[in-house]
PDB file of N, CA and C in Angstrom:
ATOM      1  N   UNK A   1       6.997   1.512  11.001  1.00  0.00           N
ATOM      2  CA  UNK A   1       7.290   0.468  10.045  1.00  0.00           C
ATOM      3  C   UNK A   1       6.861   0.969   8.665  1.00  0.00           C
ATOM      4  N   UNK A   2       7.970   1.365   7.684  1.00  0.00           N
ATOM      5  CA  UNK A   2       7.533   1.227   6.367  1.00  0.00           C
ATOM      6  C   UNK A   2       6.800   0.140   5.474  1.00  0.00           C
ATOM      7  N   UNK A   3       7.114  -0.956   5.569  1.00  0.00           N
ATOM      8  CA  UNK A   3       6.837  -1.809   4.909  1.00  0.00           C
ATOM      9  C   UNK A   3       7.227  -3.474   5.536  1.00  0.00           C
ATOM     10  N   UNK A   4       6.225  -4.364   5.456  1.00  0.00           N
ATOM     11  CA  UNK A   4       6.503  -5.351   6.043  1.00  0.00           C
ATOM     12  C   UNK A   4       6.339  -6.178   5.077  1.00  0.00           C
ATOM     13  N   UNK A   5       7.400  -7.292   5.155  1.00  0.00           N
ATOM     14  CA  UNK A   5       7.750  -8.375   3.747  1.00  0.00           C
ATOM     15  C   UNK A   5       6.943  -9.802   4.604  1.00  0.00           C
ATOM     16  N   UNK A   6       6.085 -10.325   3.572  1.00  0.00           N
ATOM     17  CA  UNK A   6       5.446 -11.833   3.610  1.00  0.00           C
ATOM     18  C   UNK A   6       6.404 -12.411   2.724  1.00  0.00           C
ATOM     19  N   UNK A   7       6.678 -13.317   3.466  1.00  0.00           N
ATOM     20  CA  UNK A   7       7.831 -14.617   2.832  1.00  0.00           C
ATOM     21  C   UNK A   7       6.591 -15.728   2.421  1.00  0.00           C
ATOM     22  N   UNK A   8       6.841 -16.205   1.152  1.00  0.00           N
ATOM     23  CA  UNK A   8       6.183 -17.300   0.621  1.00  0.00           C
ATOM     24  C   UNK A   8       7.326 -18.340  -0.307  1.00  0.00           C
ATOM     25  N   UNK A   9       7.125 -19.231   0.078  1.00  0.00           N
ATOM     26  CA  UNK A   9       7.578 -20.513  -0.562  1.00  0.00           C
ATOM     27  C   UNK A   9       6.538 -20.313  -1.862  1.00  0.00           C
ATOM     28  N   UNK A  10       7.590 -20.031  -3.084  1.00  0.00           N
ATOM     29  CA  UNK A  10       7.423 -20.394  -4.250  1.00  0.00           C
ATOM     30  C   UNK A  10       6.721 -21.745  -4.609  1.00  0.00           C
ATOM     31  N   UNK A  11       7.066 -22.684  -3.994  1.00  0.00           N
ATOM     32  CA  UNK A  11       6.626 -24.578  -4.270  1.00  0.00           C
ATOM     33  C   UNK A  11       5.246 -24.566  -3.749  1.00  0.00           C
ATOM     34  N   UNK A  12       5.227 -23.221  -3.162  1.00  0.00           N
ATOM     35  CA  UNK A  12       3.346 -23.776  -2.403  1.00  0.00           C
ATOM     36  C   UNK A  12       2.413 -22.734  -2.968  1.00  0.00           C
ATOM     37  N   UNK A  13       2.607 -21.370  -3.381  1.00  0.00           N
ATOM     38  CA  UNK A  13       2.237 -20.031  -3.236  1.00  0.00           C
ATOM     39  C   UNK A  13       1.611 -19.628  -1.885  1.00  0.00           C
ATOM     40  N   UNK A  14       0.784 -18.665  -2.299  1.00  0.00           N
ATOM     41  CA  UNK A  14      -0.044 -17.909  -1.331  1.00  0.00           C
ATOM     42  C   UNK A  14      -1.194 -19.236  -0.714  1.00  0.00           C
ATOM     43  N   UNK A  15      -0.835 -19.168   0.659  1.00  0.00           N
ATOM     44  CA  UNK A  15      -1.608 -20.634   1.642  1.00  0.00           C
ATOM     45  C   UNK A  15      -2.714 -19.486   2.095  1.00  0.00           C
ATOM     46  N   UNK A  16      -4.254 -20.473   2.559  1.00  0.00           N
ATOM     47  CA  UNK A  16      -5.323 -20.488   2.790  1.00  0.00           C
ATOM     48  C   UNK A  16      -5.048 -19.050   4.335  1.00  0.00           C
ATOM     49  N   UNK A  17      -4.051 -19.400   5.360  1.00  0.00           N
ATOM     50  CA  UNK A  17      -3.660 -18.788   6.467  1.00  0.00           C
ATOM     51  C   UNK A  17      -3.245 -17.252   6.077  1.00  0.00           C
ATOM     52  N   UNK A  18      -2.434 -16.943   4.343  1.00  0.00           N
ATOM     53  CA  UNK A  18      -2.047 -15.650   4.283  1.00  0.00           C
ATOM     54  C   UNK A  18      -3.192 -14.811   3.950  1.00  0.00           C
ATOM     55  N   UNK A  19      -4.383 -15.086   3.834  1.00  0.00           N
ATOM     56  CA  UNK A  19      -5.428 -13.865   3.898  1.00  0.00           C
ATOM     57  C   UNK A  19      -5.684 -13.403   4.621  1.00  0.00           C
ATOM     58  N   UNK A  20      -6.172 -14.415   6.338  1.00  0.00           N
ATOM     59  CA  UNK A  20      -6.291 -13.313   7.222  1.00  0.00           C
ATOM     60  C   UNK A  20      -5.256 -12.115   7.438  1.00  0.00           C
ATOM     61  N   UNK A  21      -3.802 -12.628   6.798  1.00  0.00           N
ATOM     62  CA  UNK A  21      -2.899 -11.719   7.611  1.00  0.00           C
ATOM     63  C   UNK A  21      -2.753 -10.471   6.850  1.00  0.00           C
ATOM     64  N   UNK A  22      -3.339 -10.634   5.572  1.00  0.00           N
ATOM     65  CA  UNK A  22      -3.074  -9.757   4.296  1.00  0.00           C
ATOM     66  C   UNK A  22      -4.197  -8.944   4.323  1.00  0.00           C
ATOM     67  N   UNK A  23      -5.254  -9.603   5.304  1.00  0.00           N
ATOM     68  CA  UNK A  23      -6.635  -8.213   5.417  1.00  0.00           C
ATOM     69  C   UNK A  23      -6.311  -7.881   6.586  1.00  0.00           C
ATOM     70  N   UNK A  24      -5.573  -8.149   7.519  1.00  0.00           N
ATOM     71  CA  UNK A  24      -4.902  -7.690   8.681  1.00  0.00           C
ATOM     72  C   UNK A  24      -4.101  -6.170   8.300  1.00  0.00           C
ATOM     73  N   UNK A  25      -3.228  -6.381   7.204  1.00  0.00           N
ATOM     74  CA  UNK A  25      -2.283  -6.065   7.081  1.00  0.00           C
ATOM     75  C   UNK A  25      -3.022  -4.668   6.392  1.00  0.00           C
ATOM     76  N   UNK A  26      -3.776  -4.961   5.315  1.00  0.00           N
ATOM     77  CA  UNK A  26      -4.938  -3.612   4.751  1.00  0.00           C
ATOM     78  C   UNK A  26      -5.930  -3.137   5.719  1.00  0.00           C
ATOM     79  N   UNK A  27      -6.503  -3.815   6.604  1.00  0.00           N
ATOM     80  CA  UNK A  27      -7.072  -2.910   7.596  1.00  0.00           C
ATOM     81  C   UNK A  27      -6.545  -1.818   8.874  1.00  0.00           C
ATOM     82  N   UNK A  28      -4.993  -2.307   8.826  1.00  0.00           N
ATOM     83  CA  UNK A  28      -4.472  -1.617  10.069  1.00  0.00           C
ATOM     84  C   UNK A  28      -3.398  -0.649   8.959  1.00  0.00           C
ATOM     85  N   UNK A  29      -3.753  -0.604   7.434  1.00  0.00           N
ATOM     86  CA  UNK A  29      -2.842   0.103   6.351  1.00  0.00           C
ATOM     87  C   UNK A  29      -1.261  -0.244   6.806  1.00  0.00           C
ATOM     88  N   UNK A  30      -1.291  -1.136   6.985  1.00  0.00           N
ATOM     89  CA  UNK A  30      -0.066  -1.726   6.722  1.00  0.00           C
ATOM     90  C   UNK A  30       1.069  -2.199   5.480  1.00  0.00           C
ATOM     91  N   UNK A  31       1.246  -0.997   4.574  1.00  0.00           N
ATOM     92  CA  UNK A  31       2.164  -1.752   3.439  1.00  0.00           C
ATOM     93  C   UNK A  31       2.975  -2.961   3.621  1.00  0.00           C
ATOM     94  N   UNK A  32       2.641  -4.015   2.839  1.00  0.00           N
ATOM     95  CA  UNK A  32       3.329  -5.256   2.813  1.00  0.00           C
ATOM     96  C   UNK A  32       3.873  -5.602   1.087  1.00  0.00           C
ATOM     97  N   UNK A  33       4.775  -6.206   1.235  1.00  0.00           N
ATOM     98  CA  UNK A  33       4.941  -6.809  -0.101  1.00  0.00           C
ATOM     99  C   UNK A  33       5.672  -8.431  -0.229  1.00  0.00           C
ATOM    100  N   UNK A  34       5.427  -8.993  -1.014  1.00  0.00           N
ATOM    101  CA  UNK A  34       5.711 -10.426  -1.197  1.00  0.00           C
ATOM    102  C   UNK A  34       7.053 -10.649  -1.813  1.00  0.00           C
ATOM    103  N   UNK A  35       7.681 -11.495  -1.060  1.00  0.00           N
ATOM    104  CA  UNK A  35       9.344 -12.126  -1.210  1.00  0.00           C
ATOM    105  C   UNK A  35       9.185 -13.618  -1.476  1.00  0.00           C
ATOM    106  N   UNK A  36       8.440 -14.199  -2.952  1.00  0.00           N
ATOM    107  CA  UNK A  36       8.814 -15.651  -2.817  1.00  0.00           C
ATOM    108  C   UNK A  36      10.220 -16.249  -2.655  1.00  0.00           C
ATOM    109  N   UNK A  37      10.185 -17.309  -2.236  1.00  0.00           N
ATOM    110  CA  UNK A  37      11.366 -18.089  -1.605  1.00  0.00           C
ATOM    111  C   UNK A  37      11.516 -19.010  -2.375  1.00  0.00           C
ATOM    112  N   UNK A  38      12.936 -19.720  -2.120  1.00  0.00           N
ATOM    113  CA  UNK A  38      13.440 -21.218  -2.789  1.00  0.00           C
ATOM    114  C   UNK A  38      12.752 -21.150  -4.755  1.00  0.00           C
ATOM    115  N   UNK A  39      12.826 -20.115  -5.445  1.00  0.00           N
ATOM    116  CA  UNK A  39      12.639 -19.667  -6.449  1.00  0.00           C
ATOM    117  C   UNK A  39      13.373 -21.107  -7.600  1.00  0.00           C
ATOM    118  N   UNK A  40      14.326 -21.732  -6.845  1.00  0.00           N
ATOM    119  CA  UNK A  40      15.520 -22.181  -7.778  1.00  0.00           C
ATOM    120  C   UNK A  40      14.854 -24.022  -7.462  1.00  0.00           C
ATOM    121  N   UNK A  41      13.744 -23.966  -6.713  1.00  0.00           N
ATOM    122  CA  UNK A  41      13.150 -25.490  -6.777  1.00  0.00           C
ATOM    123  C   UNK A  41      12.027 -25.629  -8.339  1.00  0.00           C
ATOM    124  N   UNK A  42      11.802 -24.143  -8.621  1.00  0.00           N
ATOM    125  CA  UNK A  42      10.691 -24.050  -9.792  1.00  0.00           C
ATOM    126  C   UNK A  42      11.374 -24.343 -11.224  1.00  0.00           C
ATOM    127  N   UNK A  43      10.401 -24.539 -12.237  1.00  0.00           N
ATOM    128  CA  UNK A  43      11.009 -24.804 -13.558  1.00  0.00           C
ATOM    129  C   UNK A  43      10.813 -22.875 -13.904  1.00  0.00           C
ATOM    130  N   UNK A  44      11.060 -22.712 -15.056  1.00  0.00           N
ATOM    131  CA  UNK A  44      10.816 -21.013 -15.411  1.00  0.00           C
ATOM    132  C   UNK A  44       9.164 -21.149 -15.649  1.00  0.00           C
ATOM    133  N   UNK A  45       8.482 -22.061 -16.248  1.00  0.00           N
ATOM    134  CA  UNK A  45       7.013 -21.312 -16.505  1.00  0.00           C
ATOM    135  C   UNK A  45       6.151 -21.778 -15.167  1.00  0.00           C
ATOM    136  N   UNK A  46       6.815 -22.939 -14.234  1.00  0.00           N
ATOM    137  CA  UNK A  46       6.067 -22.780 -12.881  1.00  0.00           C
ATOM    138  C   UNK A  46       6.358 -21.622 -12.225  1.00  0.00           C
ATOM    139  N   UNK A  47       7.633 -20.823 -12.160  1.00  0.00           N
ATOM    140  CA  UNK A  47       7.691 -19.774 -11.555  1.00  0.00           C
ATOM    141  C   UNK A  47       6.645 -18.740 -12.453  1.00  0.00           C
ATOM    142  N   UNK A  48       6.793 -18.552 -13.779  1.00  0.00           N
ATOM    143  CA  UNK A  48       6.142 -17.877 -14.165  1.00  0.00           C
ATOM    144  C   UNK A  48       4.851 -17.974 -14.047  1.00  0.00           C
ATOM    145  N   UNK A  49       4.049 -18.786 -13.670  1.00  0.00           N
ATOM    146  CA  UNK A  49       2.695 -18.705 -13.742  1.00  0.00           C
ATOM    147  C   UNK A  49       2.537 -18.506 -11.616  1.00  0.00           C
ATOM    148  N   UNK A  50       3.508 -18.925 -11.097  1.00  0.00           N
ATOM    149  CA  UNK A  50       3.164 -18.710  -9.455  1.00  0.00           C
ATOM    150  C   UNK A  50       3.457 -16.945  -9.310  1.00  0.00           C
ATOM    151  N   UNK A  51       4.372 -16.382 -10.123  1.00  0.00           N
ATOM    152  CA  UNK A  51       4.108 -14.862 -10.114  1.00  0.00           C
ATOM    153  C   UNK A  51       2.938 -14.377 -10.673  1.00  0.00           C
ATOM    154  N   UNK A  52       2.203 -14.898 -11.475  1.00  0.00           N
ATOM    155  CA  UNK A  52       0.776 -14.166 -11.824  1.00  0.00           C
ATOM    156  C   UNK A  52       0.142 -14.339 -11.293  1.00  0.00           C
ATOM    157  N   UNK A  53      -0.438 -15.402 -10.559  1.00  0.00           N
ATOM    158  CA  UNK A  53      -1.064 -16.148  -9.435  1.00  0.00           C
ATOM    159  C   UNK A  53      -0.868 -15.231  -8.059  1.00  0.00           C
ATOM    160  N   UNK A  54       0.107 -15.264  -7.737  1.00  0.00           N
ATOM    161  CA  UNK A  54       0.487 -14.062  -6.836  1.00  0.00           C
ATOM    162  C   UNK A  54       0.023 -12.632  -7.101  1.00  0.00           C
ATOM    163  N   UNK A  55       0.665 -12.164  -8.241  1.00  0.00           N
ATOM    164  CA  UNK A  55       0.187 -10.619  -8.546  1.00  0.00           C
ATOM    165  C   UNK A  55      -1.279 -10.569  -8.563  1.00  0.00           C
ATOM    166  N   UNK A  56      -2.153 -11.829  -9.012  1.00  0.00           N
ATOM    167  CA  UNK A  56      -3.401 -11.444  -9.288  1.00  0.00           C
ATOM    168  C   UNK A  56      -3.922 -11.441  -7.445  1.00  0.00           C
ATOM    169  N   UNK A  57      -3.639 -12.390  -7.076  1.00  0.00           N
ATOM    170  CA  UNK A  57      -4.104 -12.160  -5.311  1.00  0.00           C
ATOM    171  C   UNK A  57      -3.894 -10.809  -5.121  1.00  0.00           C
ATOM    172  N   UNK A  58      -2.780 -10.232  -4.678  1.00  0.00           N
ATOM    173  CA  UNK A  58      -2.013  -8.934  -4.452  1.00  0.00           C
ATOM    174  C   UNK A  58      -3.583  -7.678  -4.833  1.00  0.00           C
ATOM    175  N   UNK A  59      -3.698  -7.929  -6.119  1.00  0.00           N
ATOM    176  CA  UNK A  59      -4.615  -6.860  -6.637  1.00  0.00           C
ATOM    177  C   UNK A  59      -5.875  -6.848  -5.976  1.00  0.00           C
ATOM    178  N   UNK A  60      -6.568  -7.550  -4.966  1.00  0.00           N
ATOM    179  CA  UNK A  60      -7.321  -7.065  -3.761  1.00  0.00           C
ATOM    180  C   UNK A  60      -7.550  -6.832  -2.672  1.00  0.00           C
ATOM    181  N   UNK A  61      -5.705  -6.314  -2.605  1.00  0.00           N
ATOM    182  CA  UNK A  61      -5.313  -5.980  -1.342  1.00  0.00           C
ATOM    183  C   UNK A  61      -4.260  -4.689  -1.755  1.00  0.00           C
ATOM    184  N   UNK A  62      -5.261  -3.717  -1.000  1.00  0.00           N
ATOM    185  CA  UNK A  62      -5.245  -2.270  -0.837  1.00  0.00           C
ATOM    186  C   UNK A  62      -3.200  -1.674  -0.294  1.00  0.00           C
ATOM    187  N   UNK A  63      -3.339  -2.398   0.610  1.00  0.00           N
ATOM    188  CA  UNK A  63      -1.614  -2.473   1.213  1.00  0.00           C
ATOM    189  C   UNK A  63      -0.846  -3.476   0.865  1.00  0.00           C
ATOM    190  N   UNK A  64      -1.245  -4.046  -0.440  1.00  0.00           N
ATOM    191  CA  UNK A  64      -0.237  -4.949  -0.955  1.00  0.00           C
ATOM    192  C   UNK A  64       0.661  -4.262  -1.875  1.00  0.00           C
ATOM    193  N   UNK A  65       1.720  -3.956  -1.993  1.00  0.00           N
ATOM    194  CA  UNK A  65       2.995  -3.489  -2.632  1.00  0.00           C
ATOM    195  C   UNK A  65       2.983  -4.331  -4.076  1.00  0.00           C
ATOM    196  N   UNK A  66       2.658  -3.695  -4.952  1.00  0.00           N
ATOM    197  CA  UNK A  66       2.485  -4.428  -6.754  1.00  0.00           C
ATOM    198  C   UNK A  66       3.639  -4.860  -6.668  1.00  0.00           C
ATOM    199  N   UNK A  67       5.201  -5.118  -6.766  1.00  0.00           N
ATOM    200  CA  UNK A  67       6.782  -5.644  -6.879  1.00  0.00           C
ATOM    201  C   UNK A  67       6.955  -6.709  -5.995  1.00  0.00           C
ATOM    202  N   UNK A  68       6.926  -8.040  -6.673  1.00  0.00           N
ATOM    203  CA  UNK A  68       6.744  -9.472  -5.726  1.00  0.00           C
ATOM    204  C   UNK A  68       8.730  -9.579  -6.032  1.00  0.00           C
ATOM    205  N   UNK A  69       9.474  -9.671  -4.730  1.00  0.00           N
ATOM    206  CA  UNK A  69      10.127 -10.005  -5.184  1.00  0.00           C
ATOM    207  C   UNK A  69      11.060 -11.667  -5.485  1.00  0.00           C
ATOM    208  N   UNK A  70      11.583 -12.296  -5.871  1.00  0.00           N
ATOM    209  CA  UNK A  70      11.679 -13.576  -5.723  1.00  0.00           C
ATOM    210  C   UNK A  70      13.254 -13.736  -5.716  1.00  0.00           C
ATOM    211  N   UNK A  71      13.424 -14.600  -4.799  1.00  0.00           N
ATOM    212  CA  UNK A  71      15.170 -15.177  -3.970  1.00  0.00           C
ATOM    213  C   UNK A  71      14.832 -16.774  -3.828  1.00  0.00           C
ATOM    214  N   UNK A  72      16.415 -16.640  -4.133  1.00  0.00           N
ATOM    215  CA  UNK A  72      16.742 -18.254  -3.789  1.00  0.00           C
ATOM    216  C   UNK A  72      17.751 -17.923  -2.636  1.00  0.00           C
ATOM    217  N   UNK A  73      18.174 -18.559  -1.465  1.00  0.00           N
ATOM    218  CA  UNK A  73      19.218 -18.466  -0.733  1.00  0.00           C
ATOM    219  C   UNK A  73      20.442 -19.422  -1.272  1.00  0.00           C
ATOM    220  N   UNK A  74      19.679 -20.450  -1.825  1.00  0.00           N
ATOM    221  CA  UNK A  74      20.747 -21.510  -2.147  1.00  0.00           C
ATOM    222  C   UNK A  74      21.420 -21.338  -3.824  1.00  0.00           C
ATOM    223  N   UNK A  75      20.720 -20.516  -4.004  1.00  0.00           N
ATOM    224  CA  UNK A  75      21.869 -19.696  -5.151  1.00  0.00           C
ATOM    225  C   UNK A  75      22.076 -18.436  -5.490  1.00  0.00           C
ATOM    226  N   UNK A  76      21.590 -17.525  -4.097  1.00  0.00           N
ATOM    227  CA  UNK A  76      21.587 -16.483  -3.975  1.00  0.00           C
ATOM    228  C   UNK A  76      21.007 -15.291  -4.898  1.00  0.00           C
ATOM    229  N   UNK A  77      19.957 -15.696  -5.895  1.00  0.00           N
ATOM    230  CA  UNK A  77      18.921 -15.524  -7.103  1.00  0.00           C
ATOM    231  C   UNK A  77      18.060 -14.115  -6.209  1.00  0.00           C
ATOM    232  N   UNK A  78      18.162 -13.019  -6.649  1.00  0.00           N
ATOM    233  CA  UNK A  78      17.199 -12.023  -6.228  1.00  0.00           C
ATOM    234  C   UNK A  78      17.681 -10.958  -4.750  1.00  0.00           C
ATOM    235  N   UNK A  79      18.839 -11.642  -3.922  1.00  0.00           N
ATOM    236  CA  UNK A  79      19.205 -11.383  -2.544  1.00  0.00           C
ATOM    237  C   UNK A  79      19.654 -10.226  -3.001  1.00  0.00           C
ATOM    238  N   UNK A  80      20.524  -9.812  -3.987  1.00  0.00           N
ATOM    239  CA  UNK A  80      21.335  -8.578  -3.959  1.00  0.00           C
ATOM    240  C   UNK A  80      20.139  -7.203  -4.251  1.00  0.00           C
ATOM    241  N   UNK A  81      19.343  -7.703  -5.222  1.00  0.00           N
ATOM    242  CA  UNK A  81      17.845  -6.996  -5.389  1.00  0.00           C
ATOM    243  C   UNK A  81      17.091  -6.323  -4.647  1.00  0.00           C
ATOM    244  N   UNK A  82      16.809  -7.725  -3.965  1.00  0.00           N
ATOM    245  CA  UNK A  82      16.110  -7.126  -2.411  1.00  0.00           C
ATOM    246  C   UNK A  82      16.554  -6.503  -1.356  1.00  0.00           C
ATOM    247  N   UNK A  83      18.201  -7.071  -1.079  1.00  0.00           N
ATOM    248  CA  UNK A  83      18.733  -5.960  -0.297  1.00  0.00           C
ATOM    249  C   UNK A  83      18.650  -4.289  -0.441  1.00  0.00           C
ATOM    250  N   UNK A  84      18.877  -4.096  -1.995  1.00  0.00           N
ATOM    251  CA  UNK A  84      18.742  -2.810  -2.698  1.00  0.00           C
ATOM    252  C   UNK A  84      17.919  -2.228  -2.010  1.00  0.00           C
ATOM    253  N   UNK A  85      16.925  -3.252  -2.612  1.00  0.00           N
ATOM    254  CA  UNK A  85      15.308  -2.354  -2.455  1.00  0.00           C
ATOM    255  C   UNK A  85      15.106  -1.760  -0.828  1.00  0.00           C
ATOM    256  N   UNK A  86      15.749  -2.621   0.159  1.00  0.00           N
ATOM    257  CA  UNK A  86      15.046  -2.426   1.001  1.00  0.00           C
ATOM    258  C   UNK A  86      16.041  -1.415   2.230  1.00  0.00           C
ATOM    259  N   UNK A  87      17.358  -1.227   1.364  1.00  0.00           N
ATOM    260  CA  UNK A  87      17.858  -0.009   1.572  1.00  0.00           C
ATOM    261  C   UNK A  87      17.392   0.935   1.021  1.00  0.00           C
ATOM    262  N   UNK A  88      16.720   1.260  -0.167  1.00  0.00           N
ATOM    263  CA  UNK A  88      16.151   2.216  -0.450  1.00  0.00           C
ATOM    264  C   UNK A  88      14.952   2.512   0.250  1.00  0.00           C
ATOM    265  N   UNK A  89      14.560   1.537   0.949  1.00  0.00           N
ATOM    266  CA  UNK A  89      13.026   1.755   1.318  1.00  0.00           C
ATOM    267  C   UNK A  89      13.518   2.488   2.788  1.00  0.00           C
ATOM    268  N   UNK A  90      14.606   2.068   3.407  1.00  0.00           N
ATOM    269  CA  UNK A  90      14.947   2.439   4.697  1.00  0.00           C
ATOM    270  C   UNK A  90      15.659   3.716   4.746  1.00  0.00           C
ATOM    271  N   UNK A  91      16.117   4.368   3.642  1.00  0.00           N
ATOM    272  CA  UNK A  91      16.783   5.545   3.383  1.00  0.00           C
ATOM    273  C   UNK A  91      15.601   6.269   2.796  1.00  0.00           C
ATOM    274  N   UNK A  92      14.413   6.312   2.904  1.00  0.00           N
ATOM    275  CA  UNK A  92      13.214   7.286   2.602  1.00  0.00           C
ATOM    276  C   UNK A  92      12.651   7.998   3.664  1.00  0.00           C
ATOM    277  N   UNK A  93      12.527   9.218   4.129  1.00  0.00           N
ATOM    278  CA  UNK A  93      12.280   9.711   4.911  1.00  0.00           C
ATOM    279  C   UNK A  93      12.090  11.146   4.690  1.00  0.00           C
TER     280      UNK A  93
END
């Protein structure tokens, strides 16, 4: 496994339950990186302040991937992005 994606709902951020999994995830060196969700329920400076909020968590976790990325499904906001990315991540070898 290259890299394993934590899905977070944008409307809630990072919940009390994603630390164990995120020191899980740095103790067994598990690269992970964060995909907030439903992006398109936020105003722009609630999103903007739930991405710093996020990035700042991220920064004490060793196998956390710095590039949060953020999708809406219901307006398809970020999907073409992340697909990218994660063909590129799967074409590294």
């Amino acid at each position: 496994m290259r890299r394993a994606l934590l899905l977070v709902d944008a409307r809630h951020g990072l919940k009390p339950g994603d630390e164990p999994l995120m020191d899980m995830l740095d103790e067994s060196a598990v690269s992970f990186q964060v995909v907030l969700t439903k992006v398109d329920k936020l105003t722009a400076k609630a999103l903007a302040a739930r991405l710093e909020a996020t990035a700042a968590a991220l920064k004490s976790h060793v196998a956390g991937h710095p590039v949060i990325h953020v999708t809406s499904a219901q307006e398809g906001t970020g999907i073409p992005a992340l697909r990218a990315a994660l063909a590129a991540l799967a074409g590294e070898g």
